[in-house]
PDB file of N, CA and C in Angstrom:
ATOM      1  N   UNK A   1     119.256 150.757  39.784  1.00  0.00           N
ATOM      2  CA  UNK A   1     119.695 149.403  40.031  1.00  0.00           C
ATOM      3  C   UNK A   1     120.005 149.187  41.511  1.00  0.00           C
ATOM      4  N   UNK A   2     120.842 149.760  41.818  1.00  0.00           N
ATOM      5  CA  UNK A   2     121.114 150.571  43.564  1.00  0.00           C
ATOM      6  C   UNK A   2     119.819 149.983  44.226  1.00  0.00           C
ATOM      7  N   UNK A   3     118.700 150.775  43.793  1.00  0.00           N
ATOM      8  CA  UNK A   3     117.437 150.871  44.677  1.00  0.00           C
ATOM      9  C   UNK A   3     116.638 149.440  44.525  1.00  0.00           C
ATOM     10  N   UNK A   4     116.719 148.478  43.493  1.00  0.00           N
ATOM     11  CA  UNK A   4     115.789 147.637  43.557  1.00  0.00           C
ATOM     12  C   UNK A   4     117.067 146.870  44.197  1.00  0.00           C
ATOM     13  N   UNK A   5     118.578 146.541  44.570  1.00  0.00           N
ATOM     14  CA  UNK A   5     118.980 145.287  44.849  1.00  0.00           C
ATOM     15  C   UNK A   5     118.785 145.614  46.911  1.00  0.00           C
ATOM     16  N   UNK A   6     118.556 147.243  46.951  1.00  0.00           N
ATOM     17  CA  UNK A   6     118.459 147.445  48.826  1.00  0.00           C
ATOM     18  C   UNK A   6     117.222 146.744  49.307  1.00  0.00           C
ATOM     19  N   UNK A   7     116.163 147.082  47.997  1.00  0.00           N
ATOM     20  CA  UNK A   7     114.917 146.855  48.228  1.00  0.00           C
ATOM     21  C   UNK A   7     114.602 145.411  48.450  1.00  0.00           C
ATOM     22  N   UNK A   8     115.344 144.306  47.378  1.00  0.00           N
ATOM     23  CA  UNK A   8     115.228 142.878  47.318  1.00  0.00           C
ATOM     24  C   UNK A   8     115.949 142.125  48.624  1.00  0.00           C
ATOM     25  N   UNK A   9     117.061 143.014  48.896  1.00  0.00           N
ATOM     26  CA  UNK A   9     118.332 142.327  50.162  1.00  0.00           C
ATOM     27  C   UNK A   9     116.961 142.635  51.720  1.00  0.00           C
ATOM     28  N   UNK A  10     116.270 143.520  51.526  1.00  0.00           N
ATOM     29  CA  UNK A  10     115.692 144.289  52.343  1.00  0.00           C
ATOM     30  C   UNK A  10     113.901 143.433  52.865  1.00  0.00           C
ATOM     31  N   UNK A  11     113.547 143.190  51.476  1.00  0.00           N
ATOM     32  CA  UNK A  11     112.519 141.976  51.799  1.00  0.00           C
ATOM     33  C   UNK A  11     112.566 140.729  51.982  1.00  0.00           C
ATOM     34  N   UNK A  12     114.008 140.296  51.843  1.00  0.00           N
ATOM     35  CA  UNK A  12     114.463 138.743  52.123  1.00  0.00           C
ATOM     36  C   UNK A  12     114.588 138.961  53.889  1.00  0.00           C
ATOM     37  N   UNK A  13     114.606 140.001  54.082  1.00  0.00           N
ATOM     38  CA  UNK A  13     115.010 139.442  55.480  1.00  0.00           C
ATOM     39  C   UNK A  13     114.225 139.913  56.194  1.00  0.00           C
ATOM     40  N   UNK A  14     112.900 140.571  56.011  1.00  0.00           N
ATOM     41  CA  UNK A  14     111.948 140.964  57.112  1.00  0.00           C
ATOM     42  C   UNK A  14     110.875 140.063  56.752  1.00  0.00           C
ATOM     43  N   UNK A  15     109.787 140.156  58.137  1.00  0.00           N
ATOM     44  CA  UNK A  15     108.107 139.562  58.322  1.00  0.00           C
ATOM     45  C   UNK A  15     107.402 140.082  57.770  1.00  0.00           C
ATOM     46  N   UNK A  16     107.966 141.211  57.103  1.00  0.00           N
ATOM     47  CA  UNK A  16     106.464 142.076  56.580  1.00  0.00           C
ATOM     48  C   UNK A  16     107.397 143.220  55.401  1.00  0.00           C
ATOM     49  N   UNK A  17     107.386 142.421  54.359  1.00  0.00           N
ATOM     50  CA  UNK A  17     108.072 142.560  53.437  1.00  0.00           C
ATOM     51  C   UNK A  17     107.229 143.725  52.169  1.00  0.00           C
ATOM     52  N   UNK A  18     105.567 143.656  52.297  1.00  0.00           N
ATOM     53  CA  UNK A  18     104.912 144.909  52.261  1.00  0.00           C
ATOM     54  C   UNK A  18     105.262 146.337  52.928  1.00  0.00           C
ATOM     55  N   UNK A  19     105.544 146.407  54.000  1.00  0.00           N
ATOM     56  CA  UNK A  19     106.023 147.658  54.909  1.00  0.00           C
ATOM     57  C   UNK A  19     107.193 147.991  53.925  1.00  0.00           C
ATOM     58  N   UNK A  20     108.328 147.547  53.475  1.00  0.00           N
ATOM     59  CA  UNK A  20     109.458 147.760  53.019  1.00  0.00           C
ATOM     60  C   UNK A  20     109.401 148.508  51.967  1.00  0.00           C
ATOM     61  N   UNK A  21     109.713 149.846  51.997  1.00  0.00           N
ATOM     62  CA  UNK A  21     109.946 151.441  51.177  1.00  0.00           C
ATOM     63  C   UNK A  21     111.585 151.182  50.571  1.00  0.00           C
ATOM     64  N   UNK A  22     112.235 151.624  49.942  1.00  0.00           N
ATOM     65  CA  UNK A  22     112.998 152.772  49.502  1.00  0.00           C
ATOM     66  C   UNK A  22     113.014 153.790  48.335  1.00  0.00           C
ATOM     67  N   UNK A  23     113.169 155.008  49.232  1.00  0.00           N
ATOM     68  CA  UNK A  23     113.310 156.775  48.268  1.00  0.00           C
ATOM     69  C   UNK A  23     114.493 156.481  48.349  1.00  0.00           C
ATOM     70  N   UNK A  24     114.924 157.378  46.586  1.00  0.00           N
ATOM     71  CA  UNK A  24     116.398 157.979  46.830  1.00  0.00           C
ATOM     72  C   UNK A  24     116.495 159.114  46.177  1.00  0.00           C
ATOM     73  N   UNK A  25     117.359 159.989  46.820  1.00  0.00           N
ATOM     74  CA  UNK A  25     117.720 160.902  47.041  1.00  0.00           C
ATOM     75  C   UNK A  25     118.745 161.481  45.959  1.00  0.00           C
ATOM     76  N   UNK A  26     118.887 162.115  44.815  1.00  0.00           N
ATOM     77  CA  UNK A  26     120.387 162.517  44.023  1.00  0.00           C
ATOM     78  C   UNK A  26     120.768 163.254  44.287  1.00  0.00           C
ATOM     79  N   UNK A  27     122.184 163.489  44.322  1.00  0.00           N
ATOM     80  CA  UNK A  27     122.764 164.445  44.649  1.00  0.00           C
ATOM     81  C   UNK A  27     123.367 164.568  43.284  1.00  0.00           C
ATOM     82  N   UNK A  28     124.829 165.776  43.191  1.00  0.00           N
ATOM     83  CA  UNK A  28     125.702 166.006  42.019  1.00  0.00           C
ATOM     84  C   UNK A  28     126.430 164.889  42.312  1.00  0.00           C
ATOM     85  N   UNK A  29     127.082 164.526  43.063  1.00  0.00           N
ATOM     86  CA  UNK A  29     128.441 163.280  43.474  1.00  0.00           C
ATOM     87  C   UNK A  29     127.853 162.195  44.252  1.00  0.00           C
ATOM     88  N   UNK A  30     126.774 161.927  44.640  1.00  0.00           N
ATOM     89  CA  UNK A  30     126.732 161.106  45.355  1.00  0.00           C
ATOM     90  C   UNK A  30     124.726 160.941  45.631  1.00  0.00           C
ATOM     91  N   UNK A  31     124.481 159.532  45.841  1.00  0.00           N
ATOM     92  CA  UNK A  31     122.677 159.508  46.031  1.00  0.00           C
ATOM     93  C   UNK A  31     122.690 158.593  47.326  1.00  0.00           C
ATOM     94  N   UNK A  32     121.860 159.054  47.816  1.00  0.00           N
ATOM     95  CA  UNK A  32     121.300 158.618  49.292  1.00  0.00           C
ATOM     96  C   UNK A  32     119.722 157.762  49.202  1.00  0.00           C
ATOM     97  N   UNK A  33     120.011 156.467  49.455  1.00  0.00           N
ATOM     98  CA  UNK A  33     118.683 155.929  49.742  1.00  0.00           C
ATOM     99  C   UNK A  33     118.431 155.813  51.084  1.00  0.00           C
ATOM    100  N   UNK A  34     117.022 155.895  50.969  1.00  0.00           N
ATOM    101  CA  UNK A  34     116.438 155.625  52.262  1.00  0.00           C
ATOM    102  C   UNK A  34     115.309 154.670  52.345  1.00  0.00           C
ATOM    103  N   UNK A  35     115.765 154.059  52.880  1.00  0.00           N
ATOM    104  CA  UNK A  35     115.264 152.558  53.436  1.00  0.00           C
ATOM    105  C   UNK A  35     114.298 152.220  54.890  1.00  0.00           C
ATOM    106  N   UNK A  36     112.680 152.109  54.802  1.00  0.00           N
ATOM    107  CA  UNK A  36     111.713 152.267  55.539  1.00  0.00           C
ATOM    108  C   UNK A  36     111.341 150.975  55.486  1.00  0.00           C
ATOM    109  N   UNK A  37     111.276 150.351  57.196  1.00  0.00           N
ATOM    110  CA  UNK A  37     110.767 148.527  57.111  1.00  0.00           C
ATOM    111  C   UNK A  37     109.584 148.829  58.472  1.00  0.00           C
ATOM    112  N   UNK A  38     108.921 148.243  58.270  1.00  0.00           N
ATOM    113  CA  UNK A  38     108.336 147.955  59.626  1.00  0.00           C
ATOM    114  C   UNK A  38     108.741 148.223  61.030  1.00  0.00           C
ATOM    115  N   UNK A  39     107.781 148.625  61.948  1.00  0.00           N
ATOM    116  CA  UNK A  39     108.884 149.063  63.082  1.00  0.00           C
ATOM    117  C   UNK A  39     109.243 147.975  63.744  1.00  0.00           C
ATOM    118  N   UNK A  40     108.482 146.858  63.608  1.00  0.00           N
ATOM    119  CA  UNK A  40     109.335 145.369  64.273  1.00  0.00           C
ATOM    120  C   UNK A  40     110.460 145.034  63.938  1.00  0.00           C
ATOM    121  N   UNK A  41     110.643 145.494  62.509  1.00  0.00           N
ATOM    122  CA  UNK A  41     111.334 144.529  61.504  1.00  0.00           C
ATOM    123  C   UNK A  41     112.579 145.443  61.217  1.00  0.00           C
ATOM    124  N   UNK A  42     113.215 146.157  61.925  1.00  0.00           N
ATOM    125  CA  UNK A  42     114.139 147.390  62.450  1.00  0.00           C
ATOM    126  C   UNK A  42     115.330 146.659  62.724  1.00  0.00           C
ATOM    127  N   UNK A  43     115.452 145.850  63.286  1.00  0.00           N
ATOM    128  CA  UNK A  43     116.205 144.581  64.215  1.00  0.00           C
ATOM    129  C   UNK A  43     116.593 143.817  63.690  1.00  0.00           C
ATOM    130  N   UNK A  44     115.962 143.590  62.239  1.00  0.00           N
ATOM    131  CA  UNK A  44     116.527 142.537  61.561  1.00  0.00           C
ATOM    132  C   UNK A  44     117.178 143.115  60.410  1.00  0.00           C
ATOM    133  N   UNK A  45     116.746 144.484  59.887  1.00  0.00           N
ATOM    134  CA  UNK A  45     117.516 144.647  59.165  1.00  0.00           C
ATOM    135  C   UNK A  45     119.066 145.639  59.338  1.00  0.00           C
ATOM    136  N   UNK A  46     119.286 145.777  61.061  1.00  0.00           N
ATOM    137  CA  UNK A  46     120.422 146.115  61.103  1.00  0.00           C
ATOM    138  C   UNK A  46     121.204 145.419  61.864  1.00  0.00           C
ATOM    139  N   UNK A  47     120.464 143.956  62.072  1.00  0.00           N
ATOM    140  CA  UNK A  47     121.795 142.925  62.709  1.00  0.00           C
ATOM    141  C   UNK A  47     122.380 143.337  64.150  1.00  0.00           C
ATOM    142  N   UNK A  48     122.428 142.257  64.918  1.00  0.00           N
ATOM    143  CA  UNK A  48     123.533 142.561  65.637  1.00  0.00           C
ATOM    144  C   UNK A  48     124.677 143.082  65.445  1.00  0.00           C
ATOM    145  N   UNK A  49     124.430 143.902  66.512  1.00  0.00           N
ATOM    146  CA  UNK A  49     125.989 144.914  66.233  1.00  0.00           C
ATOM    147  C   UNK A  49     126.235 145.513  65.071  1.00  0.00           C
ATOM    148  N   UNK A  50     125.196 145.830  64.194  1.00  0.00           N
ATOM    149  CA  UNK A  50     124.878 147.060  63.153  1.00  0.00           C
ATOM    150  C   UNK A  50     126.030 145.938  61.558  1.00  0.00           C
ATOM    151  N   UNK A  51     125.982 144.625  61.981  1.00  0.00           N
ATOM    152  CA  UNK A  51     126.819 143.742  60.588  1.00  0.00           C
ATOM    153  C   UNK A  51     125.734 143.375  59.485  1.00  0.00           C
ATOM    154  N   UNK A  52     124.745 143.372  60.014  1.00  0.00           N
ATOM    155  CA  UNK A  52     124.010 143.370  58.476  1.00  0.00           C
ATOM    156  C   UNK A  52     123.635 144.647  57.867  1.00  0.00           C
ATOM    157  N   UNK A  53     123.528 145.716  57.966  1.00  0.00           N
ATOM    158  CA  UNK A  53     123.359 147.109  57.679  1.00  0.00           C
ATOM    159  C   UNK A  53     124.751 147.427  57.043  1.00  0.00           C
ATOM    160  N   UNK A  54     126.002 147.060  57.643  1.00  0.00           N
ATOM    161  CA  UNK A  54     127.151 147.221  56.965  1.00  0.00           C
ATOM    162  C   UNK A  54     127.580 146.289  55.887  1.00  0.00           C
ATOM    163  N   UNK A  55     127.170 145.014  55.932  1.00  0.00           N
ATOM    164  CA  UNK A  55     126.923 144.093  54.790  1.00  0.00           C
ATOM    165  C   UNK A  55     126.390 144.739  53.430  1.00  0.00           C
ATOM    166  N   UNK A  56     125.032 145.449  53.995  1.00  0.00           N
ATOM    167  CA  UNK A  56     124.352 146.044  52.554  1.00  0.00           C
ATOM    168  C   UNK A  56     125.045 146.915  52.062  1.00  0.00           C
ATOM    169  N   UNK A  57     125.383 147.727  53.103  1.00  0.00           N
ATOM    170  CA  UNK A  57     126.620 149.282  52.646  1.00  0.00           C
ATOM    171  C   UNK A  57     127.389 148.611  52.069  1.00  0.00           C
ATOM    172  N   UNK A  58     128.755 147.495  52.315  1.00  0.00           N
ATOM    173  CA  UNK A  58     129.540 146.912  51.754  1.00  0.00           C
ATOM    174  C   UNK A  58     129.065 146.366  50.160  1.00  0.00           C
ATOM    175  N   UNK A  59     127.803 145.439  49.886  1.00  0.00           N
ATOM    176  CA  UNK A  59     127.487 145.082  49.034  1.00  0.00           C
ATOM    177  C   UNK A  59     126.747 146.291  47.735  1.00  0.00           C
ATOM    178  N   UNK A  60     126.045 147.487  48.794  1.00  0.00           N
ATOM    179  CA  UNK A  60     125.720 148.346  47.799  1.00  0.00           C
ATOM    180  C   UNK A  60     127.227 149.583  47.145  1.00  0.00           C
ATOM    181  N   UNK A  61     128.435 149.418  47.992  1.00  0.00           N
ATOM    182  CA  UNK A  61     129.409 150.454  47.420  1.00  0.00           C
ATOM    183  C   UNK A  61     130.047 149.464  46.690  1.00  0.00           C
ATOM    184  N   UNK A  62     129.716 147.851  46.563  1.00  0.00           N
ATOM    185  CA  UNK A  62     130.693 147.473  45.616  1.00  0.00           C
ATOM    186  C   UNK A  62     129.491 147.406  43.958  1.00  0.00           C
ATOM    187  N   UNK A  63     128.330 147.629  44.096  1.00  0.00           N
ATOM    188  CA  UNK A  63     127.440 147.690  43.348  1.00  0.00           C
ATOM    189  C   UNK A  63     127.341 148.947  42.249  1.00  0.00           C
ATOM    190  N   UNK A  64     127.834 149.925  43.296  1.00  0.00           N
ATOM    191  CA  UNK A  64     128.255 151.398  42.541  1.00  0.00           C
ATOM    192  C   UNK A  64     129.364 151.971  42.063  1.00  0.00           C
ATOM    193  N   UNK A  65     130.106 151.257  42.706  1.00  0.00           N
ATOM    194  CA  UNK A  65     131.332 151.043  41.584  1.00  0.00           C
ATOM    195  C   UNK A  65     131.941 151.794  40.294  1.00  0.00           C
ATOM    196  N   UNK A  66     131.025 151.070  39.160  1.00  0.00           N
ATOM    197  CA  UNK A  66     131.029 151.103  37.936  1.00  0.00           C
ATOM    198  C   UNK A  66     129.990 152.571  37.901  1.00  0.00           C
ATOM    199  N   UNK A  67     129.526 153.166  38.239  1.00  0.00           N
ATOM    200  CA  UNK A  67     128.940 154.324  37.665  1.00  0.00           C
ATOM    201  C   UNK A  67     129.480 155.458  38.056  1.00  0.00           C
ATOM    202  N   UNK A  68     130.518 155.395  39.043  1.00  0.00           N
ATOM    203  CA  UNK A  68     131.310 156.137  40.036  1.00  0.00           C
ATOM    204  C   UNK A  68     130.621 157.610  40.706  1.00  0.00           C
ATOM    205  N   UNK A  69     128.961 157.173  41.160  1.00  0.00           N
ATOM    206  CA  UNK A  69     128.627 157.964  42.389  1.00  0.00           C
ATOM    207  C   UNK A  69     128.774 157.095  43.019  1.00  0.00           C
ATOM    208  N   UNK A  70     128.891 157.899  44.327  1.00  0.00           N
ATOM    209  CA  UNK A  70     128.695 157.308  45.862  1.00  0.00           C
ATOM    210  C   UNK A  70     127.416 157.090  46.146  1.00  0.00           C
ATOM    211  N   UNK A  71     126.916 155.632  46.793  1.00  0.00           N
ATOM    212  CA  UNK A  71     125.700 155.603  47.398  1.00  0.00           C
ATOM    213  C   UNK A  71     125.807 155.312  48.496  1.00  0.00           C
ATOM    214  N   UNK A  72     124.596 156.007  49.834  1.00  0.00           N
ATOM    215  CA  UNK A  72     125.024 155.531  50.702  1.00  0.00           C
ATOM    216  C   UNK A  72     123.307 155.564  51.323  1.00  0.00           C
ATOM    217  N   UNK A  73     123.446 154.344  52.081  1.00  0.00           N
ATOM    218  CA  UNK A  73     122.264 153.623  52.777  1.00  0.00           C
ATOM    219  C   UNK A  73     121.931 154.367  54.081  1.00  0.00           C
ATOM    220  N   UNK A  74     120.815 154.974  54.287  1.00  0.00           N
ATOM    221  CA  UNK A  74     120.344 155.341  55.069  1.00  0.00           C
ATOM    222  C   UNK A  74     119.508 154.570  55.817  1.00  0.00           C
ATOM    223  N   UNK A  75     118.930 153.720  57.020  1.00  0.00           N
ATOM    224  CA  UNK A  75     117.564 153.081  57.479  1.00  0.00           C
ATOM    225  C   UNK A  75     117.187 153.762  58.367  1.00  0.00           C
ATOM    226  N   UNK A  76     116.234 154.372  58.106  1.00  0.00           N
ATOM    227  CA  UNK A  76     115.145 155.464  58.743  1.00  0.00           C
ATOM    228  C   UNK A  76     113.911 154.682  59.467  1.00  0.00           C
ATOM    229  N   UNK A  77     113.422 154.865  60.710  1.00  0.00           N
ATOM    230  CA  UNK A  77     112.621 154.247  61.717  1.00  0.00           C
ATOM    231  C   UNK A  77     111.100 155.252  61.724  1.00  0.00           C
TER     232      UNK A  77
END
């Protein structure tokens, strides 16, 4: 669930919404996605001053919540 709402927050806001990947990663306590956009489209998805990248973190740890792993957003270039 995690992975399709990074993926949807993730094509709303780039030009090239094809380029847009995410793998994730499980761990025992905790899963790591990783999040691949276009190399233009880098800029937009971490905002000035890194507030939209922390938006998603914010919106994806209140998303995980209820299953009580930790997820945490990686955006890989």
């Amino acid at each position: 669930m995690e992975k399709d709402l990074v993926e949807y927050i993730a094509k709303s806001l780039v030009d090239d919404p094809g380029a847009v990947s995410v793998s994730e990663v499980e761990g025992e306590k905790s899963t790591i996605l990783e999040l691949r956009v276009a190399p233009e489209d880098i800029g937009k998805v971490i905002g000035k001053y890194g507030r939209i990248a922390k938006a998603m973190r914010t919106v994806l740890s209140a998303s995980s919540g209820k299953s009580g792993k930790r997820v945490t957003l990686e955006i890989l270039d």
